[in-house]
Protein backbone atom coordinates (compact mmCIF):
# COMPACT_ATOMS: atom_id res chain seq x y z
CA UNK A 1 0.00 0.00 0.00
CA UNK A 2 1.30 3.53 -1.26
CA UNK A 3 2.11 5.89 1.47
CA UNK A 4 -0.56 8.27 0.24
CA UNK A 5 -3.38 5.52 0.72
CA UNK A 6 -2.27 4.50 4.19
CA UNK A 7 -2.71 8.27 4.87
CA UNK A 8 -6.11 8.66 3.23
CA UNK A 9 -7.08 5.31 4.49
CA UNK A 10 -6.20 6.55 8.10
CA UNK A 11 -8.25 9.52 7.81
CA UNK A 12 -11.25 7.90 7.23
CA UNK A 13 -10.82 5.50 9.56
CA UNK A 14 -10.29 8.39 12.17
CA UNK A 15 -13.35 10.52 10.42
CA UNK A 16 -15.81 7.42 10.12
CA UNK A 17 -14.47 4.23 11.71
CA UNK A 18 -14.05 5.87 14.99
CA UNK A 19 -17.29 7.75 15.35
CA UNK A 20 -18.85 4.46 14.48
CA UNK A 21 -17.11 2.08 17.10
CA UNK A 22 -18.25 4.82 19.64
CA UNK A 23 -21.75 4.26 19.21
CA UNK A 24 -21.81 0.74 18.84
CA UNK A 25 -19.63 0.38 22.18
CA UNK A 26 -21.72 3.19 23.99
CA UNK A 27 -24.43 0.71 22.78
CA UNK A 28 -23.30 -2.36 23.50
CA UNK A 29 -22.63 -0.87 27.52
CA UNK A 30 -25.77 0.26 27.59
CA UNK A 31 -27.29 -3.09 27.31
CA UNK A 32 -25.58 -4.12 30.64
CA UNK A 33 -27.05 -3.01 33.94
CA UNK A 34 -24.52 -0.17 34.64
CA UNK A 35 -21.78 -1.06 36.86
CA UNK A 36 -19.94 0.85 39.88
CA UNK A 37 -18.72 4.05 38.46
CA UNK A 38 -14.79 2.53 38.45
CA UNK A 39 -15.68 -0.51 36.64
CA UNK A 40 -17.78 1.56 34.32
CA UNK A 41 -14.59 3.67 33.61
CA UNK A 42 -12.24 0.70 33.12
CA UNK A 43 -14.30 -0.84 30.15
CA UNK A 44 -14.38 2.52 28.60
CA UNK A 45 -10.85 2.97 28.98
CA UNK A 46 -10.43 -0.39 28.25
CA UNK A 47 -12.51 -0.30 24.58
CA UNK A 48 -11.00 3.34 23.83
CA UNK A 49 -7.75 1.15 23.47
CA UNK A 50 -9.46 -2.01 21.96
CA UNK A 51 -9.98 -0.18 18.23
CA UNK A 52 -6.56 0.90 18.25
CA UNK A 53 -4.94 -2.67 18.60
CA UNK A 54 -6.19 -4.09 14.85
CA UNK A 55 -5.46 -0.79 13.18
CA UNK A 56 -1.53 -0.03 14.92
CA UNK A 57 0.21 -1.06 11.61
CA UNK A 58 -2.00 1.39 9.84
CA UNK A 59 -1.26 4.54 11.68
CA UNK A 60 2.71 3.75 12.18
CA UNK A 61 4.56 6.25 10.48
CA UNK A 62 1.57 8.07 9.16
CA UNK A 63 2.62 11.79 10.83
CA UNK A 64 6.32 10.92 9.23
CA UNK A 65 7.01 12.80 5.88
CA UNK A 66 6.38 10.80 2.87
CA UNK A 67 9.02 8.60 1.88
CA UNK A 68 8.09 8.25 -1.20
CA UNK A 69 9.01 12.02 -1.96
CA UNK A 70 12.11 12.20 -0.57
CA UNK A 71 13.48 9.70 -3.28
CA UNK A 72 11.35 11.37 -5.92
CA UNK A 73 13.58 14.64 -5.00
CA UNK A 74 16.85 13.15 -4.71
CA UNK A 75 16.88 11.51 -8.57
């Protein structure tokens, strides 16, 4: 996958994926008698770390400078 794409593809998993596992996770807690405050706060710590596990290798290197375009300069 191009540089560019990983970029673009991160953006709109940032823009859209993200908003989207919110609501389904806010949703999916919802469905559970609520728990002690603590508790309540672990899970959503817990899931606001879950998304990020699948999609690491996507956003590594994505706020570097395109690598791509330093060899395009120095031909």
């Amino acid at each position: 996958m191009t540089f560019k794409a990983r970029k673009r593809l991160a953006i709109a998993v940032l823009v859209i994926g993200l908003p989207l596992y919110i609501v389904v996770a806010i949703t999916l807690v919802g469905l559970i008698e609520r728990p002690p405050i603590l508790v309540e706060l672990a899970i959503y710590v817990g899931l606001g770390f879950l998304w990020m596990l699948p999609l690491r290798r996507l956003f590594l290197g994505v706020a570097r400078p395109d690598p791509e375009a330093e060899n395009d300069t120095a031909e």
